[in-house]
Protein backbone atom coordinates (compact mmCIF):
# COMPACT_ATOMS: atom_id res chain seq x y z
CA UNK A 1 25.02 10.80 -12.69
CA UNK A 2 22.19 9.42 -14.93
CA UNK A 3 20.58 13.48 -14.19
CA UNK A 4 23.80 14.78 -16.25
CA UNK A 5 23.29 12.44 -19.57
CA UNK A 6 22.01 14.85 -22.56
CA UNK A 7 20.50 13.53 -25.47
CA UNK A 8 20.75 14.29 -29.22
CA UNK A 9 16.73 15.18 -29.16
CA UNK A 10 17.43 17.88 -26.89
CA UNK A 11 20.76 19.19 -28.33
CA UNK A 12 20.81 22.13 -30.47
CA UNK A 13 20.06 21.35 -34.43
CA UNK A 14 22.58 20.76 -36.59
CA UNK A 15 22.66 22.63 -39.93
CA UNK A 16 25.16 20.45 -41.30
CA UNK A 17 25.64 17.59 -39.18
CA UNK A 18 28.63 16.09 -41.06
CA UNK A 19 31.20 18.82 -39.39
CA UNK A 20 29.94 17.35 -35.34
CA UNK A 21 28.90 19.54 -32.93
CA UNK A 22 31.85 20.95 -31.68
CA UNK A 23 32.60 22.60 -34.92
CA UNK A 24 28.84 24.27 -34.44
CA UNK A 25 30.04 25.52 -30.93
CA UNK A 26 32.94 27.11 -32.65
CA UNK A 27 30.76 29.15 -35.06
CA UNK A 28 28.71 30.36 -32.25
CA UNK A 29 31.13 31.46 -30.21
CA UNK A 30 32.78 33.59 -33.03
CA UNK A 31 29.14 35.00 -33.77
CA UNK A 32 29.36 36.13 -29.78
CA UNK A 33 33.04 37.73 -30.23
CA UNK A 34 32.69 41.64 -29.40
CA UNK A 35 34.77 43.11 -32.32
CA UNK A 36 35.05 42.56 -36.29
CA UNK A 37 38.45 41.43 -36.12
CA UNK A 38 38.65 38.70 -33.52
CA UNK A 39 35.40 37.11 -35.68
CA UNK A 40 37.28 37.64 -38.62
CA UNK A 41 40.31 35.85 -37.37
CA UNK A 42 38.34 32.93 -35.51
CA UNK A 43 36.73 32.44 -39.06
CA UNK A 44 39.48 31.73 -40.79
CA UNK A 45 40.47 29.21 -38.25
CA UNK A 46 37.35 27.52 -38.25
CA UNK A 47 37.64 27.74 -41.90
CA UNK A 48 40.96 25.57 -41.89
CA UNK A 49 39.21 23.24 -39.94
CA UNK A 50 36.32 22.74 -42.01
CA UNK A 51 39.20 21.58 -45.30
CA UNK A 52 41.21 19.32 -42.53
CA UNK A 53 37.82 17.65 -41.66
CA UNK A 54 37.24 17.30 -45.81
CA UNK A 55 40.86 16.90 -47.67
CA UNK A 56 39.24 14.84 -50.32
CA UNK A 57 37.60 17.55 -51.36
CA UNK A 58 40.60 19.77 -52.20
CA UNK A 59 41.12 19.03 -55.66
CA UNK A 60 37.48 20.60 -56.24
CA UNK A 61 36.65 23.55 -57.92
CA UNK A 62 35.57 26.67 -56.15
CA UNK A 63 36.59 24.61 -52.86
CA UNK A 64 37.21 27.71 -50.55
CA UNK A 65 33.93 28.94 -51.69
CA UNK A 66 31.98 26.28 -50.62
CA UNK A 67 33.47 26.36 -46.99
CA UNK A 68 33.15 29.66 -47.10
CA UNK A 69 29.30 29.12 -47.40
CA UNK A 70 28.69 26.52 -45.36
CA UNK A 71 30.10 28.38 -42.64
CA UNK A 72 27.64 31.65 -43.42
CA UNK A 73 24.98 29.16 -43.17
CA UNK A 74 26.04 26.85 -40.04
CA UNK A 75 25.74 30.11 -38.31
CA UNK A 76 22.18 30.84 -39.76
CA UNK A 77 23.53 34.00 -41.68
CA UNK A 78 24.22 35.71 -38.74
CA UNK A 79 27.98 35.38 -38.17
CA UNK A 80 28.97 39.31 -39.45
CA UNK A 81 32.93 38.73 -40.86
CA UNK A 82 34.65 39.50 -43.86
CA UNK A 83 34.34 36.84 -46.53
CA UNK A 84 36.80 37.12 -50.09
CA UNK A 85 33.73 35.46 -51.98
CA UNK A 86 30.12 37.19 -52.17
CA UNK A 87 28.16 35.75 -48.80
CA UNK A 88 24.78 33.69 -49.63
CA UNK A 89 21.41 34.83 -48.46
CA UNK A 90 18.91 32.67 -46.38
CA UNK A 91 16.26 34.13 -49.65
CA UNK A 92 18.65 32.25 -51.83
CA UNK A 93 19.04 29.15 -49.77
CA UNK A 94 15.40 28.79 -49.39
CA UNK A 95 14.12 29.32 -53.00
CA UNK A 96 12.91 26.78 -54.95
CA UNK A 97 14.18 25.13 -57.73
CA UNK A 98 13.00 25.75 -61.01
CA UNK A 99 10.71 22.33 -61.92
CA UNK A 100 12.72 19.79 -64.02
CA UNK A 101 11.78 19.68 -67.40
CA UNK A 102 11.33 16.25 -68.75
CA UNK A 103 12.24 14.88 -72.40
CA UNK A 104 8.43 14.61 -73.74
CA UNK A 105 9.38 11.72 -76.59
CA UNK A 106 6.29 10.43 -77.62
CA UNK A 107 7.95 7.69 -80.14
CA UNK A 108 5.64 5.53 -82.54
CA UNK A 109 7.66 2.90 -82.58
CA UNK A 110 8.57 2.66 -78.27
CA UNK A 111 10.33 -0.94 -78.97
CA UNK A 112 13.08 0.75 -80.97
CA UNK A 113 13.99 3.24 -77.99
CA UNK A 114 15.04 6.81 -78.25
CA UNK A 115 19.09 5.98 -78.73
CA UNK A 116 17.81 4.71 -81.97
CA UNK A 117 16.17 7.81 -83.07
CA UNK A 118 19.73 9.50 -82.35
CA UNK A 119 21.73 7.31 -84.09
CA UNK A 120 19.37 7.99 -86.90
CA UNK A 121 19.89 11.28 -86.90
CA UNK A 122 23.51 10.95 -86.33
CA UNK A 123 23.55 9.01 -89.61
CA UNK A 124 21.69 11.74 -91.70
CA UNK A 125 24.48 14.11 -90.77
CA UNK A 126 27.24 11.64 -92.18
CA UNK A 127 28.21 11.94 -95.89
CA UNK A 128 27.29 8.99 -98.37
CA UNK A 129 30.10 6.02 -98.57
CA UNK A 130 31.19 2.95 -96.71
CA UNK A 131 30.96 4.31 -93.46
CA UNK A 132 27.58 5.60 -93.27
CA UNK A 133 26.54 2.60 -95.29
CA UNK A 134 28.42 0.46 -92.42
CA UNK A 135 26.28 2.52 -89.92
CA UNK A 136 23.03 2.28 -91.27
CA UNK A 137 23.30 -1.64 -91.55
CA UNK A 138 24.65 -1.53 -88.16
CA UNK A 139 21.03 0.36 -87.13
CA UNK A 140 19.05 -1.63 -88.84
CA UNK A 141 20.07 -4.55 -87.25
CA UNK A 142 19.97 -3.03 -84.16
CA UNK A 143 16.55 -2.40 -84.57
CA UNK A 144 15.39 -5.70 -86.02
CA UNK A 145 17.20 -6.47 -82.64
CA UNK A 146 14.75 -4.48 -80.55
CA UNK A 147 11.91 -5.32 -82.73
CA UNK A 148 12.37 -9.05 -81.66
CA UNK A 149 12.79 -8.12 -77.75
CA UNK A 150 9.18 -7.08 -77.22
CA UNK A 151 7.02 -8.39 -80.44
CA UNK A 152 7.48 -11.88 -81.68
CA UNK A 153 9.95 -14.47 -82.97
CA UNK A 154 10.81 -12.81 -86.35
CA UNK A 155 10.30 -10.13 -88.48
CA UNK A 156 10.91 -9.54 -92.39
CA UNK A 157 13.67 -7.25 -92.86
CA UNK A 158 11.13 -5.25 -95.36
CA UNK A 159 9.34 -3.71 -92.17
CA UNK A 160 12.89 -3.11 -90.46
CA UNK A 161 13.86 -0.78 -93.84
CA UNK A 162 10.31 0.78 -93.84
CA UNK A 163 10.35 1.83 -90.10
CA UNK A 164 14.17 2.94 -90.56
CA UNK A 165 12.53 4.81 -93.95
CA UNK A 166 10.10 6.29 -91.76
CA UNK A 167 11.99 7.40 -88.71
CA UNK A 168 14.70 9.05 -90.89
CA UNK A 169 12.46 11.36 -92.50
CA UNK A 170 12.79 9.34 -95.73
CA UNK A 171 16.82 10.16 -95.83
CA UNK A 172 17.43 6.54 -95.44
CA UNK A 173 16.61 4.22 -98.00
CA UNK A 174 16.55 0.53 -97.64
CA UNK A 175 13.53 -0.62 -99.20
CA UNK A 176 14.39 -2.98 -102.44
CA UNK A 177 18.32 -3.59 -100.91
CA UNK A 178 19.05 -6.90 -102.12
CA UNK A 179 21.62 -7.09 -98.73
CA UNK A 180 19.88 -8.87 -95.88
CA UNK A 181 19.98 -8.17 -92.07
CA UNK A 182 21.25 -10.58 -89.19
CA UNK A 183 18.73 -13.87 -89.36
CA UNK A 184 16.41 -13.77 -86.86
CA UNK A 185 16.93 -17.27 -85.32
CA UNK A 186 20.58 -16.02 -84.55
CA UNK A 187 19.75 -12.60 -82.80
CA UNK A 188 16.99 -14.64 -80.47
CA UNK A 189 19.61 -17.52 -79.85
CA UNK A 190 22.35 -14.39 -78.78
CA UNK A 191 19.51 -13.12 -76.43
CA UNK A 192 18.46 -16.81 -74.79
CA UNK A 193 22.48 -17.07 -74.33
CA UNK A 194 22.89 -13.88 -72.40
CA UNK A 195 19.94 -14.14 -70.07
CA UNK A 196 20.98 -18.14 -69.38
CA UNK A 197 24.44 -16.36 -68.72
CA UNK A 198 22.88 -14.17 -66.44
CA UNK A 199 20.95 -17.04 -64.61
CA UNK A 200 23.84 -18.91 -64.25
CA UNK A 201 26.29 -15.91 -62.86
CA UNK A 202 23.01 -15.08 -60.34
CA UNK A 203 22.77 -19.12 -59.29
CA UNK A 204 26.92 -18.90 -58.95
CA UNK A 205 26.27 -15.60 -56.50
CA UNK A 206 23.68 -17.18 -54.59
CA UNK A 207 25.69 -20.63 -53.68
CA UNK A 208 28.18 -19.00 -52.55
CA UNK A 209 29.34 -19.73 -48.71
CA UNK A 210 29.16 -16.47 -46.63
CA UNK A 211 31.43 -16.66 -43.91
């Protein structure tokens, strides 16, 4: 009895292991069926199959399409039956992707981030009045924010207007405002309060009786 057991390391690969193997055994017998139309018909079977085994997927685009695929390639492109989308090559399968092109944002200022450069530029776009004014106030606090995260315990607001100056391509124009930014005693003590919140919420987490 022991001489019958098979084992998955001597089983035939699976292309797409998430459909089981008997689903594989379908496809190759319909790549073994003698005439066009009794693969043709055994296809579309398997095909309903495939959407029973995935009904979550239903609701997604182009979802005949895929199945339709999957089953060209589950039978290593050699199944020959009519298909009502275009069939996919092995060629195109085993291309390459083009490499992934990464953002190259060399900033001068890295402590700010580079969501404050777009809500910079976001800004420059706006028309003058209240609500760009509200904005820009808005980013310069932000960025005294930032500024206090990863340099020391305050900052004048007179660098926070010349670095906004600066990064806006001169469009924004601070320097001389007689308004003043958030204190920077209040923005650290907002910072020390949400990291002890964190500590606490991690200390709560790890007392906690696992049963």
């Amino acid at each position: 009895m022991i001489d019958d057991l098979e084992y998955n390391t001597e089983r035939e690969h699976l292309i797409i292991p998430e459909y089981g193997r008997h689903l594989q055994k379908m496809i190759n017998y319909a790549k073994d069926l003698p005439t066009k139309e009794e693969r043709n018909k055994v296809a579309k079977s398997i095909i309903n199959v495939m959407g029973n085994l995935q009904p979550h997927l239903r609701d997604v685009p182009d979802f005949q399409h895929k199945l339709w695929d999957q089953l060209f390639i589950m039978a290593d492109f050699e199944l020959d039956a009519d298909s009502p989308y275009p069939k996919p090559s092995k060629e195109e399968l085993n291309e390459s992707p083009e490499p992934l092109r990464y953002p190259q944002n060399h900033p001068k200022y890295r402590f700010y981030g580079n969501n404050i450069k777009t809500m910079i530029d976001v800004a420059n776009t706006w028309e003058d009045g209240e609500l760009k004014e509200a904005l820009v106030y808005t980013i310069a606090n932000h960025m005294k924010k930032c500024f206090l995260n990863w340099n020391k315990d305050t900052v004048e607001d007179d660098v926070i207007f010349e670095h906004l100056f600066e990064l806006s391509g001169g469009q924004i124009n601070l320097r001389g405002s007689d308004e003043d930014l958030s204190d920077s005693s209040s923005l650290m003590r907002n910072k020390k309060k949400y990291s002890n919140n964190k500590k606490s919420h991690h200390k709560k987490n790890k007392n906690r009786k696992r049963y």
